[in-house]
C-alpha atoms as a PDB file:
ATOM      1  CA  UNK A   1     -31.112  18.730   5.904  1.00  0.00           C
ATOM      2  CA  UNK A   2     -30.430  15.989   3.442  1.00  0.00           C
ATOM      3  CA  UNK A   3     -27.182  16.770   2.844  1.00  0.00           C
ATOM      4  CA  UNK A   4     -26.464  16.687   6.136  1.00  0.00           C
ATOM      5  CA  UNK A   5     -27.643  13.141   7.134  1.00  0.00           C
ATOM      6  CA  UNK A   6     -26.010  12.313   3.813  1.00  0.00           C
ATOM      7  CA  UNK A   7     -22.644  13.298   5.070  1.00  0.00           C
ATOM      8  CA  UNK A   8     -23.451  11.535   8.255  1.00  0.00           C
ATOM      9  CA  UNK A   9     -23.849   8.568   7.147  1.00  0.00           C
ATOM     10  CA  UNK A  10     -20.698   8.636   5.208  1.00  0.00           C
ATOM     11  CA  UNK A  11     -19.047   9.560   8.317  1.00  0.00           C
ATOM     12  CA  UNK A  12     -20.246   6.864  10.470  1.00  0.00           C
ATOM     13  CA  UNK A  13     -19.332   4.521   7.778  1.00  0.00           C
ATOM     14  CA  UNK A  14     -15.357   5.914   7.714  1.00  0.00           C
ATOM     15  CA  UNK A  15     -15.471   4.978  11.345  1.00  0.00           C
ATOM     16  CA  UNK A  16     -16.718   1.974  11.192  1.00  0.00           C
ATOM     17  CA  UNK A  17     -13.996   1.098   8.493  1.00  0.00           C
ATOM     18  CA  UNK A  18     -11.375   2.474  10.890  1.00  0.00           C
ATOM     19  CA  UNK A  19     -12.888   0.324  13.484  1.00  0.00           C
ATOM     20  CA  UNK A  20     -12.431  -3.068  12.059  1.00  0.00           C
ATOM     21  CA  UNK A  21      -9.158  -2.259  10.332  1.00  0.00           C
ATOM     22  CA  UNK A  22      -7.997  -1.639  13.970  1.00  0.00           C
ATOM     23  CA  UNK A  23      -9.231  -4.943  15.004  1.00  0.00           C
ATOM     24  CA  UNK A  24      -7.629  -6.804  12.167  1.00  0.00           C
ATOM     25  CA  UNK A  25      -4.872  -5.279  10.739  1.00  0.00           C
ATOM     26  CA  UNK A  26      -1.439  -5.534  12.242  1.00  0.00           C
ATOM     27  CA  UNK A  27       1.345  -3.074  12.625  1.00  0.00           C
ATOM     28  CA  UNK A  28       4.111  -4.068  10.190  1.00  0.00           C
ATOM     29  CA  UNK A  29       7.858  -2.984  10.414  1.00  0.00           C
ATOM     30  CA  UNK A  30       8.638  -1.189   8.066  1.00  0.00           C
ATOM     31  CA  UNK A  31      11.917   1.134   7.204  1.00  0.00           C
ATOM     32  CA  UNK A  32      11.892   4.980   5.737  1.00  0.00           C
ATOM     33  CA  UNK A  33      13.298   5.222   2.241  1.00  0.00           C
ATOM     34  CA  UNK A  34      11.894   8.963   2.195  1.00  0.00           C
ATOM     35  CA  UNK A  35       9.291  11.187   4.370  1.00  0.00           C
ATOM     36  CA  UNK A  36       7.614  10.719   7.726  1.00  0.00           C
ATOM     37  CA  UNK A  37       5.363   7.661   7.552  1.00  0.00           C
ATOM     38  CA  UNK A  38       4.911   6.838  11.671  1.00  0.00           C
ATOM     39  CA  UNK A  39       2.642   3.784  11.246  1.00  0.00           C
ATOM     40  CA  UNK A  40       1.807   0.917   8.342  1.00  0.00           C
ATOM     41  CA  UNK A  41      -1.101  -1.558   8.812  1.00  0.00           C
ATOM     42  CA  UNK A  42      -1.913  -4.500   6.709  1.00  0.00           C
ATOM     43  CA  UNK A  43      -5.210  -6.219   7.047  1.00  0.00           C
ATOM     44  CA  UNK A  44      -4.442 -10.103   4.330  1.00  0.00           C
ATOM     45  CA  UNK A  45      -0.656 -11.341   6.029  1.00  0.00           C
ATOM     46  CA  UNK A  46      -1.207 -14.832   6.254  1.00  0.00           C
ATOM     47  CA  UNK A  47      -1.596 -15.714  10.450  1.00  0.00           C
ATOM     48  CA  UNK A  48      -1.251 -12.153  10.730  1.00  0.00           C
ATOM     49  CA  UNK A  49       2.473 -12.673  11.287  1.00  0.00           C
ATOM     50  CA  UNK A  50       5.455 -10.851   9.942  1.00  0.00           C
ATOM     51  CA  UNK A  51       7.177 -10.596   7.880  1.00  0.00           C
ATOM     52  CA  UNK A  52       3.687 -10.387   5.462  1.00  0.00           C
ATOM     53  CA  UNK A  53       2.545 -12.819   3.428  1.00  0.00           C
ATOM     54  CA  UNK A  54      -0.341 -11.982   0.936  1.00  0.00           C
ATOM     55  CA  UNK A  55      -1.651 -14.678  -0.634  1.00  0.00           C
ATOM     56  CA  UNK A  56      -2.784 -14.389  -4.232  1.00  0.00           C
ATOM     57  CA  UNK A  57      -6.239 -14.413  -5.034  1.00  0.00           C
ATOM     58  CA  UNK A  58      -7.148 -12.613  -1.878  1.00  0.00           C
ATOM     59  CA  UNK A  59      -7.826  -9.211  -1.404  1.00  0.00           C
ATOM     60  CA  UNK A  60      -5.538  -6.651   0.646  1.00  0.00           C
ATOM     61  CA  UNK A  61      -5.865  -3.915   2.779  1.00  0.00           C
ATOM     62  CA  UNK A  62      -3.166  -1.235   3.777  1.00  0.00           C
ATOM     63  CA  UNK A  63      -2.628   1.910   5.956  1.00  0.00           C
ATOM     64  CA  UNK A  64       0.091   4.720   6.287  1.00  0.00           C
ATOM     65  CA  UNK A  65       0.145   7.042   8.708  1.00  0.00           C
ATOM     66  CA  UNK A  66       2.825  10.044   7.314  1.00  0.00           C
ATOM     67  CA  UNK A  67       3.018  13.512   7.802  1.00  0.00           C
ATOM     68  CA  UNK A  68       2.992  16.137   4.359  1.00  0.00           C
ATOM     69  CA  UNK A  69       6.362  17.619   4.312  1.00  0.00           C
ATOM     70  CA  UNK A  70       4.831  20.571   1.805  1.00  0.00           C
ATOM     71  CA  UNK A  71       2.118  21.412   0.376  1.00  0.00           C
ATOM     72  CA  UNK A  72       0.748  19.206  -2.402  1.00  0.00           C
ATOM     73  CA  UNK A  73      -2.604  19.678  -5.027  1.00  0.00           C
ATOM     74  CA  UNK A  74      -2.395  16.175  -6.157  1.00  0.00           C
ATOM     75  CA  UNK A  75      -1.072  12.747  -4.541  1.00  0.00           C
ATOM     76  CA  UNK A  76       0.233  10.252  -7.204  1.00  0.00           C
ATOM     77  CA  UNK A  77       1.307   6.209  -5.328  1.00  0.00           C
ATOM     78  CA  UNK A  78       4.021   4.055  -6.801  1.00  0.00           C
ATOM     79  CA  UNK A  79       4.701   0.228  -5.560  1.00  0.00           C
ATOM     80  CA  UNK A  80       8.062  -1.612  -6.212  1.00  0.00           C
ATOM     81  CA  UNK A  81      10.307  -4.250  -5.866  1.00  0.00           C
ATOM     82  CA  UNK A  82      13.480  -3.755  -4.702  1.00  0.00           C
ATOM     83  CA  UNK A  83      15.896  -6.093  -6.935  1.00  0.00           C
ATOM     84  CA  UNK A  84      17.882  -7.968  -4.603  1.00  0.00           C
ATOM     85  CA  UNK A  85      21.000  -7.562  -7.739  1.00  0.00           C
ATOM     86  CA  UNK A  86      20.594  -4.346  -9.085  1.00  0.00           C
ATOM     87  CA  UNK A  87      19.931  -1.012  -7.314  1.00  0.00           C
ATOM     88  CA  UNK A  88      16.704  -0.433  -8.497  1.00  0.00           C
ATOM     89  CA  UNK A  89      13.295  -0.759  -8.259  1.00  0.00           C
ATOM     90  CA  UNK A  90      10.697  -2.790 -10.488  1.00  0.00           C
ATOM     91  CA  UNK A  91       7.072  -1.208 -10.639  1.00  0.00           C
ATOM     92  CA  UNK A  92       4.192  -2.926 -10.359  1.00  0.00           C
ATOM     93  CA  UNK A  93       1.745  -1.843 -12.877  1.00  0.00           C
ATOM     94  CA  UNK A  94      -1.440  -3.263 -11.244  1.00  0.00           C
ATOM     95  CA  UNK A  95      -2.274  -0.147  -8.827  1.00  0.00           C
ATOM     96  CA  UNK A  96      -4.662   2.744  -8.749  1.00  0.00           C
ATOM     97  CA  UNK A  97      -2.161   5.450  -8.800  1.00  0.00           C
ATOM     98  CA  UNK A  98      -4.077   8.530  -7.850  1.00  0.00           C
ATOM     99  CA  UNK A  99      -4.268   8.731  -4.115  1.00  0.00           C
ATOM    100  CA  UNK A 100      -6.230  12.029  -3.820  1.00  0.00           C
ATOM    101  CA  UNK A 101      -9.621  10.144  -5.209  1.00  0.00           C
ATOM    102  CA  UNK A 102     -11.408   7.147  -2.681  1.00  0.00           C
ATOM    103  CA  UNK A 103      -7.895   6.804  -0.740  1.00  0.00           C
ATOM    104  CA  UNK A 104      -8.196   8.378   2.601  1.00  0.00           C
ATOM    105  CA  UNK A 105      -6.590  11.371   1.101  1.00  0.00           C
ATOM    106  CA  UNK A 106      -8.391  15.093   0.453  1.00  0.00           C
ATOM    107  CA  UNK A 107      -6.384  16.783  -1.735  1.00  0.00           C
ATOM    108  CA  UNK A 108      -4.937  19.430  -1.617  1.00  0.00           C
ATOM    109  CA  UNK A 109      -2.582  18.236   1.470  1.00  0.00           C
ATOM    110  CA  UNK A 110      -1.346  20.435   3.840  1.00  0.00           C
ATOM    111  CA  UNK A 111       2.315  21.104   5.358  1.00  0.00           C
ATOM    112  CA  UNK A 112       2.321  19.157   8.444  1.00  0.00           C
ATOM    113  CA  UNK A 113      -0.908  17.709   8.772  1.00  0.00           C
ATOM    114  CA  UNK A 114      -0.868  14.113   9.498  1.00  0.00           C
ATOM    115  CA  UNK A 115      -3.204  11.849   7.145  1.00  0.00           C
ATOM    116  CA  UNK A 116      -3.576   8.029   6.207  1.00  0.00           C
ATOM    117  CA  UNK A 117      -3.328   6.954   2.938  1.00  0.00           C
ATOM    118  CA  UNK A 118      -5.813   3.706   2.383  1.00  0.00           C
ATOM    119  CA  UNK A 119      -5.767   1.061   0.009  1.00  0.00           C
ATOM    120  CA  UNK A 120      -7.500  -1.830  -1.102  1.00  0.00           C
ATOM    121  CA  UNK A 121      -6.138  -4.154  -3.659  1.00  0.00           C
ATOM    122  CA  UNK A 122      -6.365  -7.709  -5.123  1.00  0.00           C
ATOM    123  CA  UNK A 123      -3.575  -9.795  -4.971  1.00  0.00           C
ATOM    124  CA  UNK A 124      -3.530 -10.944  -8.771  1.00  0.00           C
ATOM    125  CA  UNK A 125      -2.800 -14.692  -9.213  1.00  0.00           C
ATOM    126  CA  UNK A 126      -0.754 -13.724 -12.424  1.00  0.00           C
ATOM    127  CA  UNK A 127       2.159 -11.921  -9.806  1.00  0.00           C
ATOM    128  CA  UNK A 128       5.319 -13.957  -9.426  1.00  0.00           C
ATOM    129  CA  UNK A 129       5.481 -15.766  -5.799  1.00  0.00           C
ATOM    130  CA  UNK A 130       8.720 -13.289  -5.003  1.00  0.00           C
ATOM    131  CA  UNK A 131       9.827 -12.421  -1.301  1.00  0.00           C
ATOM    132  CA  UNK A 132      11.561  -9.037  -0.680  1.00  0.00           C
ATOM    133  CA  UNK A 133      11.645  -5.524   0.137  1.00  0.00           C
ATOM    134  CA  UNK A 134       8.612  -3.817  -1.712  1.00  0.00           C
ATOM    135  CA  UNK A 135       8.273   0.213  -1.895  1.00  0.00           C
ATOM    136  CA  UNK A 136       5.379   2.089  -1.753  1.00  0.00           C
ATOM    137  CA  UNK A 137       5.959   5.536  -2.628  1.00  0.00           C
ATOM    138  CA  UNK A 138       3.822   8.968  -2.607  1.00  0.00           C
ATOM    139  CA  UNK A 139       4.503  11.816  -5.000  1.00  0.00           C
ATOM    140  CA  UNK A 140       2.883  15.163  -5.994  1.00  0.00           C
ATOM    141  CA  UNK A 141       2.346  15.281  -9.626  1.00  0.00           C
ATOM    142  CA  UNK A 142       5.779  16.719 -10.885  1.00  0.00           C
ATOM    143  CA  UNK A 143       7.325  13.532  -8.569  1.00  0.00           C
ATOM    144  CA  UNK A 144       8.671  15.323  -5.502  1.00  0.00           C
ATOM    145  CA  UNK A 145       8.611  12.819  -3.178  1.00  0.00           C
ATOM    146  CA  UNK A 146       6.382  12.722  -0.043  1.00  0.00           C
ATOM    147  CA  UNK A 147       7.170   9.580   1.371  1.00  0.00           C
ATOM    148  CA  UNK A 148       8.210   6.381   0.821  1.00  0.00           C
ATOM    149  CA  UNK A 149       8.201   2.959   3.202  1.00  0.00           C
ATOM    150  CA  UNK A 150      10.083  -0.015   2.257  1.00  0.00           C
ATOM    151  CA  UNK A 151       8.460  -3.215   3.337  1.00  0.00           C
ATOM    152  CA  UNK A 152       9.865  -6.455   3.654  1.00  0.00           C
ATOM    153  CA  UNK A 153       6.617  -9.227   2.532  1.00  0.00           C
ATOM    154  CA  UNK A 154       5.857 -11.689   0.229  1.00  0.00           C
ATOM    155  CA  UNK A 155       3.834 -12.878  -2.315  1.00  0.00           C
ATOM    156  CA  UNK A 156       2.545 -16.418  -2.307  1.00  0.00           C
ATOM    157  CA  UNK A 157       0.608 -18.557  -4.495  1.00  0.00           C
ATOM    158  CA  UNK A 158      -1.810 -19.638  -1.939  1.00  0.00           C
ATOM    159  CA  UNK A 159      -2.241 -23.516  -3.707  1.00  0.00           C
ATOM    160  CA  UNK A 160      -2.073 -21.912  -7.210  1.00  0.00           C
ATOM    161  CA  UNK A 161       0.128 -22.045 -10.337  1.00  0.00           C
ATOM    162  CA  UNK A 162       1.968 -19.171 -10.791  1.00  0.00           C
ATOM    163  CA  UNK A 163       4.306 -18.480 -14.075  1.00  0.00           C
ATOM    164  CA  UNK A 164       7.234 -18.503 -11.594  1.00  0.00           C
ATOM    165  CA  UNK A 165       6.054 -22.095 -10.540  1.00  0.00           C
ATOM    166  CA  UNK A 166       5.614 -22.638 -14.559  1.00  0.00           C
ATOM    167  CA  UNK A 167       9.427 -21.825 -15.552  1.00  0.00           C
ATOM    168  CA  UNK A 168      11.183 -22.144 -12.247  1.00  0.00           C
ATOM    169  CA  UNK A 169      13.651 -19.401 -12.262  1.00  0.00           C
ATOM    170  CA  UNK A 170      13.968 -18.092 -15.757  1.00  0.00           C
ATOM    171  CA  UNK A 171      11.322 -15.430 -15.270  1.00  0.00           C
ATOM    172  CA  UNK A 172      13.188 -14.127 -12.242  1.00  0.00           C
ATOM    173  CA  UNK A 173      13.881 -10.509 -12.399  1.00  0.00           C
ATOM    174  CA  UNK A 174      16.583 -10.187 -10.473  1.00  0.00           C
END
């Protein structure tokens, strides 16, 4: 009986988190590099206006929509910058990477099932203010892919120094 009203309340509470997400995040445009995301919300754009702006020192909240093309035990997420030079893509090492635990996921996915993947994350003041096409990727654990999304935002400093601001254009990646 416990366990029951336990789970209940944790289900009430999901809802109510899908609730207000609906309310206040925004469908963003996004393109497929990979898989069959449907929908992407963002809950943090500045005026909640596209193309996204997060600004740092505030926290973040996204949602995919995708369908599993196969089977899948565990769920690993990747985010990137696509250099705007060089064909490839820069990781961003600030991200929880396992999407199977307190992500919207339960793991092991299905073929063909649709789920959301959820995230929450902190815009870190350290980031470089850099606008451009960022990736956010979803892999099983030997890196077959099972999505990807490529979304055009930007990262601003929100009133704040930034080590881009620091050096100007030296620190640029790209």
């Amino acid at each position: 009986m416990n366990q029951q009203f336990i789970m209940n309340k944790f289900t009430l509470i999901v809802i109510i988190s899908s609730l207000l997400c609906s309310f206040d995040c925004i469908k963003i445009s996004f393109s497929s590099c990979g898989g069959e995301a449907s929908e992407l919300r963002i809950d943090g754009c500045q005026n909640n206006v596209e193309p996204c702006v997060l600004p740092k020192g505030k926290t973040a909240h996204i949602e995919v929509d995708f369908v599993a093309p196969f089977d899948s035990d565990f769920v690993y997420a990747d985010v990137s910058r696509q250099s705007d030079t060089l064909s490839i893509a820069i990781p961003i090492p600030l991200f929880d990477r396992d999407a199977c635990t307190n992500h919207g996921l339960t793991c092991p996915l299905k073929k063909g099932q649709n789920y959301t993947y959820v995230y929450d994350f902190y815009v870190d003041p350290l980031l470089p203010s850099i606008k451009g096409n960022y990736l956010l990727s979803l892999s099983t654990f030997w890196g077959y892919g099972l999505g990807c999304i490529s979304i055009p935002m930007e990262i601003s400093s929100s009133n704040t120094t930034d080590l881009l601001g620091l050096f100007g254009n030296r620190l640029s990646v790209d």
